[in-house]
PDB file of N, CA and C in Angstrom:
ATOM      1  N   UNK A   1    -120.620 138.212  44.710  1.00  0.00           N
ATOM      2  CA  UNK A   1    -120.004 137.138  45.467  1.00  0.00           C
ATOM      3  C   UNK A   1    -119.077 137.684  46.540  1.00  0.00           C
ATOM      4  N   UNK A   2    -118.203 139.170  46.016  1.00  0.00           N
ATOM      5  CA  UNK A   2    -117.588 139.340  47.367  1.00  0.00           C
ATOM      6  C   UNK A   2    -118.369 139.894  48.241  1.00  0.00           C
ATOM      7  N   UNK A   3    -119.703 140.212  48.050  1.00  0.00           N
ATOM      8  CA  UNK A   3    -120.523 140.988  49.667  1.00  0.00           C
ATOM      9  C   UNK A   3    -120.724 139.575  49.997  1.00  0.00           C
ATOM     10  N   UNK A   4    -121.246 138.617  49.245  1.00  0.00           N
ATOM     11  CA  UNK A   4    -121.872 137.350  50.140  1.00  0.00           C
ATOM     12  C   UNK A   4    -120.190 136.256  51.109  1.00  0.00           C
ATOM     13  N   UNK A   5    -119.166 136.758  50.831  1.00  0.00           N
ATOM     14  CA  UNK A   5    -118.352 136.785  51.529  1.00  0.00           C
ATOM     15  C   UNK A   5    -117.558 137.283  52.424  1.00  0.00           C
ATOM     16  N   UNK A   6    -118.098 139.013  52.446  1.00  0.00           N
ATOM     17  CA  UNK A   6    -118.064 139.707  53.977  1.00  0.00           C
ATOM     18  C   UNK A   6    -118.914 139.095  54.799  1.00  0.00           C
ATOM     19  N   UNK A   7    -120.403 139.026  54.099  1.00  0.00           N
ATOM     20  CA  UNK A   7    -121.583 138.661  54.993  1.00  0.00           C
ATOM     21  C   UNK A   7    -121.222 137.696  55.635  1.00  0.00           C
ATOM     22  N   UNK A   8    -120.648 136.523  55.214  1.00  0.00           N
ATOM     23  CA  UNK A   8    -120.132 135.323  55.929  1.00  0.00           C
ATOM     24  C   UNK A   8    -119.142 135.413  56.709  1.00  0.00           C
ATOM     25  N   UNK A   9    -118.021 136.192  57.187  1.00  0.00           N
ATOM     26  CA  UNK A   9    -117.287 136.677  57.445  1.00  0.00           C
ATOM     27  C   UNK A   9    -117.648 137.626  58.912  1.00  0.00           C
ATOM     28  N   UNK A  10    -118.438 138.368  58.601  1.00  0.00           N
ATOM     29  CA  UNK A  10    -119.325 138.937  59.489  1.00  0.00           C
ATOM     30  C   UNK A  10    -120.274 138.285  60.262  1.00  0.00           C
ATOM     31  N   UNK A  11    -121.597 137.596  59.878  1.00  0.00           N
ATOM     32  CA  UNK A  11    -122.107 136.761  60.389  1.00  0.00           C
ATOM     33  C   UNK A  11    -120.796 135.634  61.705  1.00  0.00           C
ATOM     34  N   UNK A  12    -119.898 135.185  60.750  1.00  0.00           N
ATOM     35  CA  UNK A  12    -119.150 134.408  61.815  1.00  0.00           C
ATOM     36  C   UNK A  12    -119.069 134.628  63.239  1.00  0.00           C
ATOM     37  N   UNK A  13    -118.316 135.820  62.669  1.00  0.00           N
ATOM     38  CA  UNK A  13    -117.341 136.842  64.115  1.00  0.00           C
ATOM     39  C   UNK A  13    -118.959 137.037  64.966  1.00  0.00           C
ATOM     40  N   UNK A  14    -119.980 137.214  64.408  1.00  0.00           N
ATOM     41  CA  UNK A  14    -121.235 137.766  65.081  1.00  0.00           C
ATOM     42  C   UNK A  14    -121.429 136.754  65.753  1.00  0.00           C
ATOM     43  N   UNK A  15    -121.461 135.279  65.636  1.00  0.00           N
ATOM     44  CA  UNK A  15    -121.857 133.909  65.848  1.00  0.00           C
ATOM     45  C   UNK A  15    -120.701 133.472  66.851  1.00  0.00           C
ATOM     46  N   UNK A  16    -119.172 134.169  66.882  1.00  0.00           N
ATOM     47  CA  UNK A  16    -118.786 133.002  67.564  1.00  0.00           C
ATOM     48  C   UNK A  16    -118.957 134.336  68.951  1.00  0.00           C
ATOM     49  N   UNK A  17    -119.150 135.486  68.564  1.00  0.00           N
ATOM     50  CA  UNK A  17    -119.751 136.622  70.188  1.00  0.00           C
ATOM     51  C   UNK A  17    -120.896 136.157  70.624  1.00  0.00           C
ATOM     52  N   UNK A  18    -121.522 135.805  70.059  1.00  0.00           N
ATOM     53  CA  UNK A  18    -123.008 135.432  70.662  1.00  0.00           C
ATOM     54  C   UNK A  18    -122.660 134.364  71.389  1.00  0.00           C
ATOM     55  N   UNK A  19    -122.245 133.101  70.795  1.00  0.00           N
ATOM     56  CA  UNK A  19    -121.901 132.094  71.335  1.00  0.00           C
ATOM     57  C   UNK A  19    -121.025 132.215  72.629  1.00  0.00           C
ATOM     58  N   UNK A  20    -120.228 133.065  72.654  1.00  0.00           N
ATOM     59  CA  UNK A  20    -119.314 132.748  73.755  1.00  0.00           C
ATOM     60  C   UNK A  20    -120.079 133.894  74.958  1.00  0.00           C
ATOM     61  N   UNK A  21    -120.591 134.520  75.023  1.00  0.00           N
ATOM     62  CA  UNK A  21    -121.599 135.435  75.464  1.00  0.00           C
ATOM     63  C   UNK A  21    -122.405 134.758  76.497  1.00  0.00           C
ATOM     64  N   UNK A  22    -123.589 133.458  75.406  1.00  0.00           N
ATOM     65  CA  UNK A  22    -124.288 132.374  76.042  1.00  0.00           C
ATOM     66  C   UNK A  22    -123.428 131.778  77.275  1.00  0.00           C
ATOM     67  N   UNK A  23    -122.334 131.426  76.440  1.00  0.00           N
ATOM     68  CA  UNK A  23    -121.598 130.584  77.352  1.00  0.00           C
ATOM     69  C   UNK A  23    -121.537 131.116  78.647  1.00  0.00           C
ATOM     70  N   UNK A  24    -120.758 132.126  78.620  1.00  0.00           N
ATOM     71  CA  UNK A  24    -120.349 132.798  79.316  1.00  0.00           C
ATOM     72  C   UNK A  24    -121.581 133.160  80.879  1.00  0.00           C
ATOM     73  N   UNK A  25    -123.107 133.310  80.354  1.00  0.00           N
ATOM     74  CA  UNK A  25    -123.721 133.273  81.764  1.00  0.00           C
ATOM     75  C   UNK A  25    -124.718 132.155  81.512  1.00  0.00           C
ATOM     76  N   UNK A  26    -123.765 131.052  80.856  1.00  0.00           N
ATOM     77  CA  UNK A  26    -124.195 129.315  81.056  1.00  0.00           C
ATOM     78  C   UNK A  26    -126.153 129.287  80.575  1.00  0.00           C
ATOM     79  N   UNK A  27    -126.167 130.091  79.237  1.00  0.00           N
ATOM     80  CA  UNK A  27    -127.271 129.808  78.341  1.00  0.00           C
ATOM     81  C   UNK A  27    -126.796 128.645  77.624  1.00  0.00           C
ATOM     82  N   UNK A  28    -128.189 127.879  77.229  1.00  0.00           N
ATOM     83  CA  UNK A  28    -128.266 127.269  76.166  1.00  0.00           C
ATOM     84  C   UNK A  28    -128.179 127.646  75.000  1.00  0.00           C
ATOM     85  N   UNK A  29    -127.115 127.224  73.699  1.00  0.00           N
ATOM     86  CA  UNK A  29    -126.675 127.888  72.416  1.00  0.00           C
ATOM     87  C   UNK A  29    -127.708 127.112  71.530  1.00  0.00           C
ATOM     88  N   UNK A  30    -128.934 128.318  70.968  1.00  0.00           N
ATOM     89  CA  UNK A  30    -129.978 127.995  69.957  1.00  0.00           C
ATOM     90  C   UNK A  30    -129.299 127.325  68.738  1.00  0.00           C
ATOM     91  N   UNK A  31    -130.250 126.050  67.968  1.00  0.00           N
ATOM     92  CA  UNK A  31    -129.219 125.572  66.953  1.00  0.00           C
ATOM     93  C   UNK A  31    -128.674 126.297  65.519  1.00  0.00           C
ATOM     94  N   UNK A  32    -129.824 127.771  65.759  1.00  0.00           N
ATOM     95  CA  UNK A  32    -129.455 128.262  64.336  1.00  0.00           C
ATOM     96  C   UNK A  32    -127.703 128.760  64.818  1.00  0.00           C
ATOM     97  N   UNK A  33    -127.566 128.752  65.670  1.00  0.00           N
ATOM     98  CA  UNK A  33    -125.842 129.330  65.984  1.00  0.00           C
ATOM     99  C   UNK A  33    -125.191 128.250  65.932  1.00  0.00           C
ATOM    100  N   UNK A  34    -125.767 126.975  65.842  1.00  0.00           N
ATOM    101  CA  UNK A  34    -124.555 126.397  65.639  1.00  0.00           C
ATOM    102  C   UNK A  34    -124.728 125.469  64.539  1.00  0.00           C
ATOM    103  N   UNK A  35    -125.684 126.028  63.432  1.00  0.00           N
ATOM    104  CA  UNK A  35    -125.207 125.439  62.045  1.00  0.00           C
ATOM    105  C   UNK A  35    -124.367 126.442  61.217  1.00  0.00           C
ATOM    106  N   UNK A  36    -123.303 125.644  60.958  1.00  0.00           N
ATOM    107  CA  UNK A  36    -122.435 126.795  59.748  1.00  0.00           C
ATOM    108  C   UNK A  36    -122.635 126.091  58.217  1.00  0.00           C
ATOM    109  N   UNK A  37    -124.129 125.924  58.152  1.00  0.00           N
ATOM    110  CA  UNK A  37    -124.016 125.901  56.862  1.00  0.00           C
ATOM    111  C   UNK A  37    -123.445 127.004  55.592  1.00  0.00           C
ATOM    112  N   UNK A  38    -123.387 127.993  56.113  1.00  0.00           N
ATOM    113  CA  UNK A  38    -122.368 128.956  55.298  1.00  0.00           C
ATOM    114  C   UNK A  38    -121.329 129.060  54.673  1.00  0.00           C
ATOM    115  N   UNK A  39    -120.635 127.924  55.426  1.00  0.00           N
ATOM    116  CA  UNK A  39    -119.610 127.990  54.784  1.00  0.00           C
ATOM    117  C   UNK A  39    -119.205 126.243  54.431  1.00  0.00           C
ATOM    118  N   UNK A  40    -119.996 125.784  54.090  1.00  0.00           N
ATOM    119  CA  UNK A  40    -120.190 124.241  53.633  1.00  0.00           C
ATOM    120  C   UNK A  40    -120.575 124.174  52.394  1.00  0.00           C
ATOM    121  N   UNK A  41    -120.764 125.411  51.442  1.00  0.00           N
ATOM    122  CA  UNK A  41    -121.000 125.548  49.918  1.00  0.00           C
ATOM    123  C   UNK A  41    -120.167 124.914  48.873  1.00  0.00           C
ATOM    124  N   UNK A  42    -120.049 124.603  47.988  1.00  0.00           N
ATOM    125  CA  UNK A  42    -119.162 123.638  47.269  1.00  0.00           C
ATOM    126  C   UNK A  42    -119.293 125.264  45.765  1.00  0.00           C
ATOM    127  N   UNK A  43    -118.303 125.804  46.091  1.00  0.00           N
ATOM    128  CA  UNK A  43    -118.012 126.649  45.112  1.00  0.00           C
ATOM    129  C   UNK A  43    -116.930 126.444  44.052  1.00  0.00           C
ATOM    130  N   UNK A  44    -116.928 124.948  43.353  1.00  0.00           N
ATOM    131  CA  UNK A  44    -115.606 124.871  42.609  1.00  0.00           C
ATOM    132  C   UNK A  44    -116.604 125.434  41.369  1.00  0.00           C
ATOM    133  N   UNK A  45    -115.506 126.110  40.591  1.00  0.00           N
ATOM    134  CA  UNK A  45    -115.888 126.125  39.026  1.00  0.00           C
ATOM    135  C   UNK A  45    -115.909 128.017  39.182  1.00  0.00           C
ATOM    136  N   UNK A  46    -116.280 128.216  40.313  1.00  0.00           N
ATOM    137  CA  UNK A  46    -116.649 130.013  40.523  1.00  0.00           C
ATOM    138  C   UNK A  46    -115.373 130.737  40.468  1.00  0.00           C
ATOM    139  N   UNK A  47    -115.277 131.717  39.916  1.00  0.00           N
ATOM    140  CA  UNK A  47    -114.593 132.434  39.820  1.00  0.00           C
ATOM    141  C   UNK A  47    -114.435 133.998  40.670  1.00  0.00           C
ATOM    142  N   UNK A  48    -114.201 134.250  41.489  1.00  0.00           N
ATOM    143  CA  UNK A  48    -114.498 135.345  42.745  1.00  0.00           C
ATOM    144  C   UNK A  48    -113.419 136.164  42.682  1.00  0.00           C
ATOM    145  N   UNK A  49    -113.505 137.695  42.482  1.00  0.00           N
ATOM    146  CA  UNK A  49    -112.625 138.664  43.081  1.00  0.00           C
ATOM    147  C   UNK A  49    -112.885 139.425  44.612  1.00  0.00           C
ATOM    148  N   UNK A  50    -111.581 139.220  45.130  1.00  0.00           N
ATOM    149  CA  UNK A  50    -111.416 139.823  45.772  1.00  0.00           C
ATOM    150  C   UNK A  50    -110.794 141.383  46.296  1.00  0.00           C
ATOM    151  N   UNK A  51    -111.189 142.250  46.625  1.00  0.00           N
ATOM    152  CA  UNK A  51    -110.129 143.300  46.944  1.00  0.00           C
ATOM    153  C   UNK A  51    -109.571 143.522  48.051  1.00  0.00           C
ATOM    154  N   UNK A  52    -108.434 143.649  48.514  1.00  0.00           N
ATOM    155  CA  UNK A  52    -107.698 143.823  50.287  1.00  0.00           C
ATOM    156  C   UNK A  52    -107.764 143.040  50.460  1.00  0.00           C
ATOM    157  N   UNK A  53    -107.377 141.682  49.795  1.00  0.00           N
ATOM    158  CA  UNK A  53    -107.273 140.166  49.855  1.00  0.00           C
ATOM    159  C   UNK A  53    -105.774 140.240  50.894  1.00  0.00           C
ATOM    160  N   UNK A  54    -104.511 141.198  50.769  1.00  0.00           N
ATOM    161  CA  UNK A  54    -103.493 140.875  51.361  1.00  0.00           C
ATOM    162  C   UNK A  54    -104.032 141.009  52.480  1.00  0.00           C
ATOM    163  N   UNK A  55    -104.770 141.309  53.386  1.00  0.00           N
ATOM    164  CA  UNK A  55    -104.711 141.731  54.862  1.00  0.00           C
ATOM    165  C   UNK A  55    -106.035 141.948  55.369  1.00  0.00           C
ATOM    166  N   UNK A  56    -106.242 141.363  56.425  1.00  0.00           N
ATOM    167  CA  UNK A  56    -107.885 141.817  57.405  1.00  0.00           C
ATOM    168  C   UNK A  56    -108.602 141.177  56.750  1.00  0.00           C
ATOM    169  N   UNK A  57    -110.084 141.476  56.464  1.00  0.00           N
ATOM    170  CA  UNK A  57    -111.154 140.514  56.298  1.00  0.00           C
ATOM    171  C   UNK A  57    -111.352 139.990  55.004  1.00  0.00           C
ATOM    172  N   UNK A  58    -110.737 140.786  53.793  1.00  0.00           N
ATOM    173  CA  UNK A  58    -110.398 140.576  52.837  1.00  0.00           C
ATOM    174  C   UNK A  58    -109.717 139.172  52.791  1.00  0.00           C
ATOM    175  N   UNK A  59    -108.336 139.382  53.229  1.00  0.00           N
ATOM    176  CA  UNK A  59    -107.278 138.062  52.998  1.00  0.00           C
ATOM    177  C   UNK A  59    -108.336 136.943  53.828  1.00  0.00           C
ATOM    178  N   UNK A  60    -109.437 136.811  54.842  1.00  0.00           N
ATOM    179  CA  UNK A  60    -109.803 135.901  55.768  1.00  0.00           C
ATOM    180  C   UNK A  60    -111.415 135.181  54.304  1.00  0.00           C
ATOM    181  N   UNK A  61    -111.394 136.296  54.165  1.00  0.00           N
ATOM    182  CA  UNK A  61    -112.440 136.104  53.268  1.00  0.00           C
ATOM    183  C   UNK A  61    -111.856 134.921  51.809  1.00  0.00           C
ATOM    184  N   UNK A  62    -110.738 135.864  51.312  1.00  0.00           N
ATOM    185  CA  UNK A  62    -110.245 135.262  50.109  1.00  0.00           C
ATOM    186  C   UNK A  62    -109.607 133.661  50.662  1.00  0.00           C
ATOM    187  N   UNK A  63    -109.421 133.283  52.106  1.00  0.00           N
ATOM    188  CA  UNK A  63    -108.971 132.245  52.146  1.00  0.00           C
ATOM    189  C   UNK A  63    -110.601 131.113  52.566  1.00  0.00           C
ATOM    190  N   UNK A  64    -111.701 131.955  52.389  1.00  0.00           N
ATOM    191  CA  UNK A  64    -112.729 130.817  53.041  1.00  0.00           C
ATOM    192  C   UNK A  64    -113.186 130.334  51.535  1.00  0.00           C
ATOM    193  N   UNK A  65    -113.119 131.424  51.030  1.00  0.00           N
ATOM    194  CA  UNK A  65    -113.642 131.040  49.708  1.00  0.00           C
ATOM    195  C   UNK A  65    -112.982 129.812  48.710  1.00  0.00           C
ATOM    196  N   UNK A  66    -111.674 130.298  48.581  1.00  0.00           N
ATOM    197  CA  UNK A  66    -110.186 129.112  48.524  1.00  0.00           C
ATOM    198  C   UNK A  66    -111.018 128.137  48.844  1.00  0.00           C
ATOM    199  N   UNK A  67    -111.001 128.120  50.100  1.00  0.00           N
ATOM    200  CA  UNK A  67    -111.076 126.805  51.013  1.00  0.00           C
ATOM    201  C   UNK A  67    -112.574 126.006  50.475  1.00  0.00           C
ATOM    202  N   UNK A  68    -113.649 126.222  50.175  1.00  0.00           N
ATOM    203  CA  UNK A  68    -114.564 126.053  49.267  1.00  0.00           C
ATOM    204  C   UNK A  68    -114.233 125.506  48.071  1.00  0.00           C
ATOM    205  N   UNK A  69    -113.314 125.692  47.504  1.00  0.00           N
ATOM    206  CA  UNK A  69    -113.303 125.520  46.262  1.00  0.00           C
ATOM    207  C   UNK A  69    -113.338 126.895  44.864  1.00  0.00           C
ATOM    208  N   UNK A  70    -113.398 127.880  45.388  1.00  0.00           N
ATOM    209  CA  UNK A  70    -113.489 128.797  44.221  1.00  0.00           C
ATOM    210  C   UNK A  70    -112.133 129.085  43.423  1.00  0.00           C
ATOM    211  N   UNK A  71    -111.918 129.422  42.860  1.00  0.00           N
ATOM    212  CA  UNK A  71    -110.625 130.413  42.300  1.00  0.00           C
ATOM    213  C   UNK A  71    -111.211 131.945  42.462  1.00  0.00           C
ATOM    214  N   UNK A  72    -109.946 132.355  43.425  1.00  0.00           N
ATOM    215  CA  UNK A  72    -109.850 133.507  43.792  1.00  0.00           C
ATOM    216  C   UNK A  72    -108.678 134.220  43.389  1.00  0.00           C
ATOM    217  N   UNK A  73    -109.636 135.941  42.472  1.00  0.00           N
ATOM    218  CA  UNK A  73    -108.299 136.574  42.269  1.00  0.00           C
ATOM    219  C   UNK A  73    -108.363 137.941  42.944  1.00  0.00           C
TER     220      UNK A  73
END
């Protein structure tokens, strides 16, 4: 569970460069970039560790997951 929460994490940051990229020489943004079903998972009941939760992608990670619904330690 914590790689499938770098991956998401990663993927993002990848998604919002691409996106602003498009923008940027006024492409059209394909819709797989702009579904975030990724992070629309309903993770209550899960239990997830995190490590380097205080700081950087860790702490960004341990707060998406939170934000889902998991308990994070």
């Amino acid at each position: 569970m914590v790689i499938h929460g770098l991956v998401a994490i990663y993927f993002l940051i990848c998604q919002k460069i691409v996106s602003y990229l498009l923008r940027l020489f006024s492409l059209s943004v394909p819709s797989w970039l702009q579904a975030n079903e990724l992070f629309s998972a309903n993770l209550s009941g899960q239990i997830i560790i995190v490590t380097g939760a205080n700081a950087g992608i860790g702490r960004v990670t341990a707060q998406k997951l939170a934000f889902q619904g998991a308990t994070v330690i």
